[in-house]
C-alpha atoms as a PDB file:
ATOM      1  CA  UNK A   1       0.000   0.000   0.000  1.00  0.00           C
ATOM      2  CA  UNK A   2       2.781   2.288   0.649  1.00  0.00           C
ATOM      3  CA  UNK A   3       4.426   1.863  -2.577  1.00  0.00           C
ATOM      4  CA  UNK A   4       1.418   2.546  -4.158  1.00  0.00           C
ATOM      5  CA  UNK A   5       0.757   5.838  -2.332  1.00  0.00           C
ATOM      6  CA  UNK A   6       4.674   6.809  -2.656  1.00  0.00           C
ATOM      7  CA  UNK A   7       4.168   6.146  -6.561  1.00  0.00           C
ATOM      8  CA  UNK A   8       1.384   8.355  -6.931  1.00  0.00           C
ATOM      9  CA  UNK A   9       3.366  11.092  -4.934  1.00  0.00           C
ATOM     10  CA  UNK A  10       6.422  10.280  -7.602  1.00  0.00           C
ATOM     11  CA  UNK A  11       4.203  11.419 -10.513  1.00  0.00           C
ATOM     12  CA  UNK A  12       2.756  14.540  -8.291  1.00  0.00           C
ATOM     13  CA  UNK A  13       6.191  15.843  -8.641  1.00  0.00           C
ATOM     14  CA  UNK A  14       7.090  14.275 -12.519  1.00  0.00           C
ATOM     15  CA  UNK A  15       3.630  16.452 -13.138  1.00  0.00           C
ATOM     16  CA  UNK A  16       5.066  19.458 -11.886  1.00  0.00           C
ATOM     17  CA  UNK A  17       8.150  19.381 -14.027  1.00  0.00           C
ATOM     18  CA  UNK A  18       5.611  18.717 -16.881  1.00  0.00           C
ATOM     19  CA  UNK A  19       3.753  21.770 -16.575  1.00  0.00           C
ATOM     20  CA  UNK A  20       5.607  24.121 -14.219  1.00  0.00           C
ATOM     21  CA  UNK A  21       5.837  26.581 -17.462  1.00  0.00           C
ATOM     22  CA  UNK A  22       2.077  26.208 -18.048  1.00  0.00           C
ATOM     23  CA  UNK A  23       1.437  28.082 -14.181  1.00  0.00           C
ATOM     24  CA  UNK A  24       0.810  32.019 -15.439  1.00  0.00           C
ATOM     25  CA  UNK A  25      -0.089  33.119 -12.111  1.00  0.00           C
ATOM     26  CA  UNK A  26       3.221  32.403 -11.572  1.00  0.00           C
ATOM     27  CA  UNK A  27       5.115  34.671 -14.026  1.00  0.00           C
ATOM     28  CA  UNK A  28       4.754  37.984 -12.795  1.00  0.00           C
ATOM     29  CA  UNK A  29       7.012  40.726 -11.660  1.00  0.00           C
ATOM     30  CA  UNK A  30       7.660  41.273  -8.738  1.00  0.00           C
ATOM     31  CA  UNK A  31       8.287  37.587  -7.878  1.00  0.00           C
ATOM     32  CA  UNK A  32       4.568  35.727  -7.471  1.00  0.00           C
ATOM     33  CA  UNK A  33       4.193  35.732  -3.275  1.00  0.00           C
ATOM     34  CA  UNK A  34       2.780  31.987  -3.999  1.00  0.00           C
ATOM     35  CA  UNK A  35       7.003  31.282  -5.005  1.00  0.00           C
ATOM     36  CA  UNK A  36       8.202  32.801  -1.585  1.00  0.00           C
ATOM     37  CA  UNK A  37       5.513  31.254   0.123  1.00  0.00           C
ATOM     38  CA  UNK A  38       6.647  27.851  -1.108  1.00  0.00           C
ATOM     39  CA  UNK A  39      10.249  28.116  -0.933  1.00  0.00           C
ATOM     40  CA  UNK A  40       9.697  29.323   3.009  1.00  0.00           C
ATOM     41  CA  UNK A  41       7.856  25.982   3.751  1.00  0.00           C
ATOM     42  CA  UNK A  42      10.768  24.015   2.412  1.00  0.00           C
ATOM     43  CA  UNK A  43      13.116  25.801   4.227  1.00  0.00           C
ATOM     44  CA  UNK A  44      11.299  25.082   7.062  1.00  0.00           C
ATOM     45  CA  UNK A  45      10.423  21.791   6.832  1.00  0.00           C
ATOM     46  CA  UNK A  46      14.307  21.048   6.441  1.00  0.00           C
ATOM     47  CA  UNK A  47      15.064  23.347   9.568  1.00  0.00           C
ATOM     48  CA  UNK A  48      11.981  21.674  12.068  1.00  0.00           C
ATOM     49  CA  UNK A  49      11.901  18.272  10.744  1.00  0.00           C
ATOM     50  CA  UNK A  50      14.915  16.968   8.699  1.00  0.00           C
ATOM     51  CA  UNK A  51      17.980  18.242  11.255  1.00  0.00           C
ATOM     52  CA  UNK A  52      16.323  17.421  14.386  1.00  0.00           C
ATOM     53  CA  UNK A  53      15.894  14.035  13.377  1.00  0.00           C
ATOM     54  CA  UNK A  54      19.452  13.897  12.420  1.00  0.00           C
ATOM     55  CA  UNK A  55      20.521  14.933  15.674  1.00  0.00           C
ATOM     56  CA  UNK A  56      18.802  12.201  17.370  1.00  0.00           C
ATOM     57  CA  UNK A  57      20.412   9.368  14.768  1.00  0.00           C
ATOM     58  CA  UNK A  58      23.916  11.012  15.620  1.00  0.00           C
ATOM     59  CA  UNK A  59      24.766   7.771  18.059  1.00  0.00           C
ATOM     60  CA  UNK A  60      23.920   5.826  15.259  1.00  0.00           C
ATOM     61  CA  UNK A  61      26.623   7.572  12.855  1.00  0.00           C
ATOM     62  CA  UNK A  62      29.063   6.781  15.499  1.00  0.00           C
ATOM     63  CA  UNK A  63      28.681   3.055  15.932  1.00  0.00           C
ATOM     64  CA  UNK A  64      28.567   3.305  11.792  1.00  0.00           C
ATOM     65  CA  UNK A  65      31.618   4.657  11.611  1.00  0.00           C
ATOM     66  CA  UNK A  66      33.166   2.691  14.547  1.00  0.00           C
ATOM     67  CA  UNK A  67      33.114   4.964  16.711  1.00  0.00           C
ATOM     68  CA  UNK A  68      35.590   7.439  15.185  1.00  0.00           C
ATOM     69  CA  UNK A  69      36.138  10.862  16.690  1.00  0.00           C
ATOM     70  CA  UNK A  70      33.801  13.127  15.771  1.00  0.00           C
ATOM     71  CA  UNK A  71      31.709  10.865  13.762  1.00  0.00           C
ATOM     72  CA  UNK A  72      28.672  11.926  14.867  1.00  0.00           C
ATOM     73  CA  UNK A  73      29.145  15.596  13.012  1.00  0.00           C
ATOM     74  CA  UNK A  74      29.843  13.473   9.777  1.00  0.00           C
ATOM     75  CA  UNK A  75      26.034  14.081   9.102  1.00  0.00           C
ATOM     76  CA  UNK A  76      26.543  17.806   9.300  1.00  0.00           C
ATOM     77  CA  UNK A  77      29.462  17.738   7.165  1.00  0.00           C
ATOM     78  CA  UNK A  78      27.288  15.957   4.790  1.00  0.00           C
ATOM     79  CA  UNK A  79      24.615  18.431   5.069  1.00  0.00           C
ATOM     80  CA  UNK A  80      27.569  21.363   4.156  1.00  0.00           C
ATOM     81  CA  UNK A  81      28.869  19.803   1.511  1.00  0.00           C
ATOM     82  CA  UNK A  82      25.071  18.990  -0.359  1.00  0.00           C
ATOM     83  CA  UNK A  83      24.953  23.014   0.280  1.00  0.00           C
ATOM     84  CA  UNK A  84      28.491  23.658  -1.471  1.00  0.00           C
ATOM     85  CA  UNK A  85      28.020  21.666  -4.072  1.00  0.00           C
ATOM     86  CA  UNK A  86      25.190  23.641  -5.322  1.00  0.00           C
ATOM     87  CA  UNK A  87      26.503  26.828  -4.779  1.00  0.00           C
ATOM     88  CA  UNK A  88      29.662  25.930  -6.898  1.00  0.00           C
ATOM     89  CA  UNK A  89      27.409  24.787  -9.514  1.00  0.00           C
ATOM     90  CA  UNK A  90      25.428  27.791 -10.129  1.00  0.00           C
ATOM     91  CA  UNK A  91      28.540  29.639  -9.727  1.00  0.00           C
ATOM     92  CA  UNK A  92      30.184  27.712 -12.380  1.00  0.00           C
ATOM     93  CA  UNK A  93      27.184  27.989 -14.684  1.00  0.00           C
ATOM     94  CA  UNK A  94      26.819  31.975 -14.172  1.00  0.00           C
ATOM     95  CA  UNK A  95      30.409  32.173 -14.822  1.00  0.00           C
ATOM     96  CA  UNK A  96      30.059  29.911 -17.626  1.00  0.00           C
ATOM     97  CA  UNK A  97      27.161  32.039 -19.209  1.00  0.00           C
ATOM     98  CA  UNK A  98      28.658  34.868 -18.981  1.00  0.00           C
ATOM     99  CA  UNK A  99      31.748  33.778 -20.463  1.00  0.00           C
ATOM    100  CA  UNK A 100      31.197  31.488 -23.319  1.00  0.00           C
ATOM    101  CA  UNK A 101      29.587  32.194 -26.763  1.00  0.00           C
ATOM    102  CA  UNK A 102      25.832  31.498 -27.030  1.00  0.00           C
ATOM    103  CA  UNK A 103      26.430  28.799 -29.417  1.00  0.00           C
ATOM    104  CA  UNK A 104      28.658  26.790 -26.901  1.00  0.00           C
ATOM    105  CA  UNK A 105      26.227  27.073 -24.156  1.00  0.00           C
ATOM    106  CA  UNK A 106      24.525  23.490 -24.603  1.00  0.00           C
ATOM    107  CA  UNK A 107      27.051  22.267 -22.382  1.00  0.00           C
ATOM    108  CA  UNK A 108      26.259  24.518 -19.911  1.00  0.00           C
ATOM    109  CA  UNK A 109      22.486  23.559 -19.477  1.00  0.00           C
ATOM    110  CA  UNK A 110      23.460  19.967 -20.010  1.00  0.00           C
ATOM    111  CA  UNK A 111      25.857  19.944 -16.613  1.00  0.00           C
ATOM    112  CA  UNK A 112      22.778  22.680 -15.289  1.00  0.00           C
ATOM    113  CA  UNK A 113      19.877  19.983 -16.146  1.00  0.00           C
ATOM    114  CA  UNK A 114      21.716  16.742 -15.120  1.00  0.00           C
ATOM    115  CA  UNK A 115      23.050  17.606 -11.574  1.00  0.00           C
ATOM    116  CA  UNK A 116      19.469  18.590 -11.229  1.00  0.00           C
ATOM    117  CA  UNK A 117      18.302  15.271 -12.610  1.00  0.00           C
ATOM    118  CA  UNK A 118      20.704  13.150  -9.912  1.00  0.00           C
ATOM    119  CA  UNK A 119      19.240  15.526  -7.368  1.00  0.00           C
ATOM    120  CA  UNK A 120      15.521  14.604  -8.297  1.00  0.00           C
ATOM    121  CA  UNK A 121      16.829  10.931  -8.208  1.00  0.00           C
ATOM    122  CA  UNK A 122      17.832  11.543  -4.623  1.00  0.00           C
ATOM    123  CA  UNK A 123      14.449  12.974  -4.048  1.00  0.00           C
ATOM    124  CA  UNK A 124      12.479  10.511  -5.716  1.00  0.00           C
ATOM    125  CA  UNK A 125      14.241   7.973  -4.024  1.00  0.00           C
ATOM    126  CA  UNK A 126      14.184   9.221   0.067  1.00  0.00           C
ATOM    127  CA  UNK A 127       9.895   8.781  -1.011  1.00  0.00           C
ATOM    128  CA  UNK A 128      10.555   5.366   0.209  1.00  0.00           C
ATOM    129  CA  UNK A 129      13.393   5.767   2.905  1.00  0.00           C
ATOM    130  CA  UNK A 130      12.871   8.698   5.463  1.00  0.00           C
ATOM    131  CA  UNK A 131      14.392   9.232   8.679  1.00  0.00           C
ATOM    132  CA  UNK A 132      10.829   9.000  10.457  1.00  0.00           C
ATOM    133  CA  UNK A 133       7.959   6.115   9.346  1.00  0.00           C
ATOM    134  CA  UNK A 134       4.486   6.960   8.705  1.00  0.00           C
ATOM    135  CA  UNK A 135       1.889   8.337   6.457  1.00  0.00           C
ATOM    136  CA  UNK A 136       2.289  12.035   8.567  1.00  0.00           C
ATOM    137  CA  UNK A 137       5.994  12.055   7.918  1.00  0.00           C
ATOM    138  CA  UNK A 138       5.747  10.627   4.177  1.00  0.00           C
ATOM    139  CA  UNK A 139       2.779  13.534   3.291  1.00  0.00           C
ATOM    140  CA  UNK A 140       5.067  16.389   5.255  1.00  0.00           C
ATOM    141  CA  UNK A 141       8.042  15.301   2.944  1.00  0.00           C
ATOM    142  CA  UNK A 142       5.717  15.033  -0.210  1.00  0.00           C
ATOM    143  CA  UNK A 143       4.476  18.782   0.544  1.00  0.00           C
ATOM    144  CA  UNK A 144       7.874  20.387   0.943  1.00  0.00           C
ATOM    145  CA  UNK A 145       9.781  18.671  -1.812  1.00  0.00           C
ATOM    146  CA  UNK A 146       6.270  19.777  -4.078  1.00  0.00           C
ATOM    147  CA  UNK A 147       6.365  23.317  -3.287  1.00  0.00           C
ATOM    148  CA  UNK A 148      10.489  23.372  -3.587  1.00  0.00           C
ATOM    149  CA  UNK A 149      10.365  21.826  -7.085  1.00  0.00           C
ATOM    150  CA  UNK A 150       7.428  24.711  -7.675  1.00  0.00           C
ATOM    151  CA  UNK A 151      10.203  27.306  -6.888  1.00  0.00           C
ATOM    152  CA  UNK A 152      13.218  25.270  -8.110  1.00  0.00           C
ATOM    153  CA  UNK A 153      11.498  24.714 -11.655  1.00  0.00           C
ATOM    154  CA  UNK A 154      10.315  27.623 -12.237  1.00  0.00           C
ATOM    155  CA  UNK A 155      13.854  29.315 -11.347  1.00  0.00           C
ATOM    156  CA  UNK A 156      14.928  26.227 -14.213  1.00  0.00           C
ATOM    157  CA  UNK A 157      12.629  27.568 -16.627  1.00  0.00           C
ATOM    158  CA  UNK A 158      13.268  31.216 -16.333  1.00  0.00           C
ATOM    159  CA  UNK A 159      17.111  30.517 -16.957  1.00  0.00           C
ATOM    160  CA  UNK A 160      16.658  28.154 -20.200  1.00  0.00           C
ATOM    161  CA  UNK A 161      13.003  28.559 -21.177  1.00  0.00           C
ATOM    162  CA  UNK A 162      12.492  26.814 -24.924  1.00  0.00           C
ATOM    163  CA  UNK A 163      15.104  24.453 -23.928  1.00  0.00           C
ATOM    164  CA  UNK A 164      13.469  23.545 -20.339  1.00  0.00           C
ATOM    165  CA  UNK A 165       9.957  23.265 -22.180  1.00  0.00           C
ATOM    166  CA  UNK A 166      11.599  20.527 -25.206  1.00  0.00           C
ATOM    167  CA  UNK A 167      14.075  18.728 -22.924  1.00  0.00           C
ATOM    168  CA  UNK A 168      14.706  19.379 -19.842  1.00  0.00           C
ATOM    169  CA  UNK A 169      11.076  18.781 -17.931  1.00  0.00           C
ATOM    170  CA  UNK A 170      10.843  15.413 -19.415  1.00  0.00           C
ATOM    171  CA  UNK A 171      14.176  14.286 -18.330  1.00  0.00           C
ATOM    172  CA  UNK A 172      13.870  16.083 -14.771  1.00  0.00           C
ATOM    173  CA  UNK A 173      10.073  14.013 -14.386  1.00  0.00           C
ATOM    174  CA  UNK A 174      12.340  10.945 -15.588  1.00  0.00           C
ATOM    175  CA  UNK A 175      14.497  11.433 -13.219  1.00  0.00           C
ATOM    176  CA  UNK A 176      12.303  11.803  -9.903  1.00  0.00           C
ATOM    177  CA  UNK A 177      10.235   8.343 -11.059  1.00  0.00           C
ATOM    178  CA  UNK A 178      13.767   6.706 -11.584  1.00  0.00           C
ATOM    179  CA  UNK A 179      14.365   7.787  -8.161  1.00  0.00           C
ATOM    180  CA  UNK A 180      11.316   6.029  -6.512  1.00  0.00           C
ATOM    181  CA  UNK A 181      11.731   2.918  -8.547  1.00  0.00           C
ATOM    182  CA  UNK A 182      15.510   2.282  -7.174  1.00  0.00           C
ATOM    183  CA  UNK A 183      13.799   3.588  -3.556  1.00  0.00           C
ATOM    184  CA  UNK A 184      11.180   0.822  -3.799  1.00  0.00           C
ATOM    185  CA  UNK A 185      13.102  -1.934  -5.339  1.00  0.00           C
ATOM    186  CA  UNK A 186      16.374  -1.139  -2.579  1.00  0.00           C
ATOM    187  CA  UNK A 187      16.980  -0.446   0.516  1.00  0.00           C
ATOM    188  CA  UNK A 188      20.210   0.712   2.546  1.00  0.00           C
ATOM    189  CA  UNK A 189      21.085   1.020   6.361  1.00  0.00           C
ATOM    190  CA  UNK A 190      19.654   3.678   8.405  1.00  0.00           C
ATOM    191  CA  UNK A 191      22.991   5.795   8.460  1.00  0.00           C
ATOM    192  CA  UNK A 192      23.020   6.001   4.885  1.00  0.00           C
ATOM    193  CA  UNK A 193      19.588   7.247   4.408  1.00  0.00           C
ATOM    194  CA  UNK A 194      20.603  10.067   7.177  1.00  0.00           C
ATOM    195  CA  UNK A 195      23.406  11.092   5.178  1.00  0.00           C
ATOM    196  CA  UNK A 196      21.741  11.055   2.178  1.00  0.00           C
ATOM    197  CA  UNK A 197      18.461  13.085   4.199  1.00  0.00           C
ATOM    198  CA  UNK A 198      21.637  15.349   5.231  1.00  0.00           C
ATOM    199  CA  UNK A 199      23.052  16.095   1.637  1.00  0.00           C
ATOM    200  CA  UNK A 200      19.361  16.806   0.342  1.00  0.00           C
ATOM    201  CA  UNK A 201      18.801  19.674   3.509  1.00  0.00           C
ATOM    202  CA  UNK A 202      22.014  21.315   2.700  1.00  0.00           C
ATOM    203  CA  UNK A 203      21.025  21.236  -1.224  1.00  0.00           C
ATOM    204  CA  UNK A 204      17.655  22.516  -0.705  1.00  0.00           C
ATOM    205  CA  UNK A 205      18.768  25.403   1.903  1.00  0.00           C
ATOM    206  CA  UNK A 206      21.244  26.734  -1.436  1.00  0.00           C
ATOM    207  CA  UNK A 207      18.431  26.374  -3.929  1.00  0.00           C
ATOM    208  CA  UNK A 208      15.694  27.616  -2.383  1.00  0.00           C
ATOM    209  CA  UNK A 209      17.808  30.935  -0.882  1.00  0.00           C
ATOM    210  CA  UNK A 210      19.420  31.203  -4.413  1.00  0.00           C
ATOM    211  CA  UNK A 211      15.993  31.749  -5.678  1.00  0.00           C
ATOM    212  CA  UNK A 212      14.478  34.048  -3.440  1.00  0.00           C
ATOM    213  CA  UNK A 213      17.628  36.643  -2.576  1.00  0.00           C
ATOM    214  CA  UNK A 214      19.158  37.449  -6.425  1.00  0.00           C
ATOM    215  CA  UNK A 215      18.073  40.773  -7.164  1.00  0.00           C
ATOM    216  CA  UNK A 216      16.295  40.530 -10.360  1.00  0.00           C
ATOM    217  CA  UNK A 217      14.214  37.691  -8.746  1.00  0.00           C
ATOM    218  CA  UNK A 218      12.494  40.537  -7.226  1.00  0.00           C
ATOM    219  CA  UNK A 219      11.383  38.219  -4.196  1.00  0.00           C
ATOM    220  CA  UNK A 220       9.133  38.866  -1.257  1.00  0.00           C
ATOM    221  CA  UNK A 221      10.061  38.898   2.391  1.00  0.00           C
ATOM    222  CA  UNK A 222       6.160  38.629   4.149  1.00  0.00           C
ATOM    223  CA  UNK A 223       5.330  35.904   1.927  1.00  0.00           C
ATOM    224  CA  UNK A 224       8.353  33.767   2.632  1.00  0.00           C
ATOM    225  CA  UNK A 225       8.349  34.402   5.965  1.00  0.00           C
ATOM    226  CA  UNK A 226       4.479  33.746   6.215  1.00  0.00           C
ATOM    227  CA  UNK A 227       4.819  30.124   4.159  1.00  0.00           C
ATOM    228  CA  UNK A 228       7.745  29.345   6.947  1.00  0.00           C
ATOM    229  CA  UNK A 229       5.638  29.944   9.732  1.00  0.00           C
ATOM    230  CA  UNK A 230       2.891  28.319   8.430  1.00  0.00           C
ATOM    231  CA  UNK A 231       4.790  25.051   7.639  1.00  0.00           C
ATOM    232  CA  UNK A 232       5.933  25.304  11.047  1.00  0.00           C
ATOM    233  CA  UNK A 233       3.079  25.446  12.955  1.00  0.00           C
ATOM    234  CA  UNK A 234       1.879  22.467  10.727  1.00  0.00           C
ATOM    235  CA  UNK A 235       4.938  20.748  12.047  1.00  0.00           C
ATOM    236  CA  UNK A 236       4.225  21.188  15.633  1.00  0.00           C
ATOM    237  CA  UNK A 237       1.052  20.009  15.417  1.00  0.00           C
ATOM    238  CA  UNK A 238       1.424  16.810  13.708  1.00  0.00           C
END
């Protein structure tokens, strides 16, 4: 039954790389406050849920790692390095943009769109391997990884447009059901699933702040702040 209900989540988010570009209330200037709003409840969600539950699995990173020194901040290194690697992609890419001839740019949204399809993978495939069991904890993690690929996609599209709308949605909706099919059909030890829950909180802290705080995003504050809250008080009370 759960597989079932985690593969109907799966195409929930392949449908929203299908038709993220089809949302008009979306494209607007300044930045739609439904964006904010979304990207604030991911943030939280990875703030109230994700990291607290890694600090209560950090005994069980030490007796994984045989009880090394420090082991039990190996999930927060993790975490830091999901969060780096992001932000030295986009740096790369901006760079990369700005420095390269239009018509040698295909490379550029080909490294964009595929460390964004191994990211969906990863997302796709923690449907079926979370840090906390349930139908409460697998419908929290379904509603914060929706709304981030809302904000994350549509940042996608505004960067490569035609190209996002021939190629890159399908192979980004690919991607995520890829994810849940290795998720259902594997399974790995508890320590790996809270490193891999750690990378996936650091990347979606980078993507969801490097959407809302560029300038010519023209983001809001209230609304962000407002979808944050929200999500948090949902939190508590589940």
């Amino acid at each position: 039954m759960t597989q079932v209900l985690t593969g109907f989540m799966a195409i929930g988010f392949a449908l929203i790389h299908v038709f993220i570009a089809k949302a008009r209330f979306l494209q607007v200037l300044p930045r739609s406050q439904w964006l904010s709003a979304a990207g604030g409840a991911a943030t939280s969600y990875i703030f109230l849920h994700v990291l607290p539950e890694l600090a209560l699995h950090q005994q069980t990173f030490r007796e994984a790692l045989g009880g090394a020194r420090k082991a039990e901040t190996a999930v927060y290194l993790v975490a830091l390095a999901g969060l780096s690697v992001f932000y030295g992609l986009e740096r790369f890419l901006r760079a990369g943009k700005q420095r390269l001839a239009k018509e040698r740019q295909a490379g550029i949204f080909w490294i964009h769109i595929g460390s964004f399809a191994l990211y969906n993978v990863l997302i796709g495939y923690l449907l079926s391997h979370r840090e906390e069991s349930g139908i409460a904890s697998l419908a929290l993690y379904f509603a914060a990884m929706a709304l981030h690929f809302v904000t994350n996609d549509y940042g996608l599209w505004l960067d490569h447009e035609a190209a996002y709308d021939s190629k890159a949605r399908w192979l980004l909706a690919a991607a995520v059901m890829t994810g849940w099919a290795l998720g259902a059909a594997t399974s790995v030890a508890d320590w790996v699933v809270g490193l891999l829950f750690a990378f996936l909180a650091g990347g979606v802290v980078l993507n969801v702040l490097k959407e809302e705080l560029p300038e010519d995003r023209s983001s809001r504050f209230l609304p962000f702040l407002a979808g944050a809250a929200l999500y948090a008080g949902l939190l508590m009370v589940i």
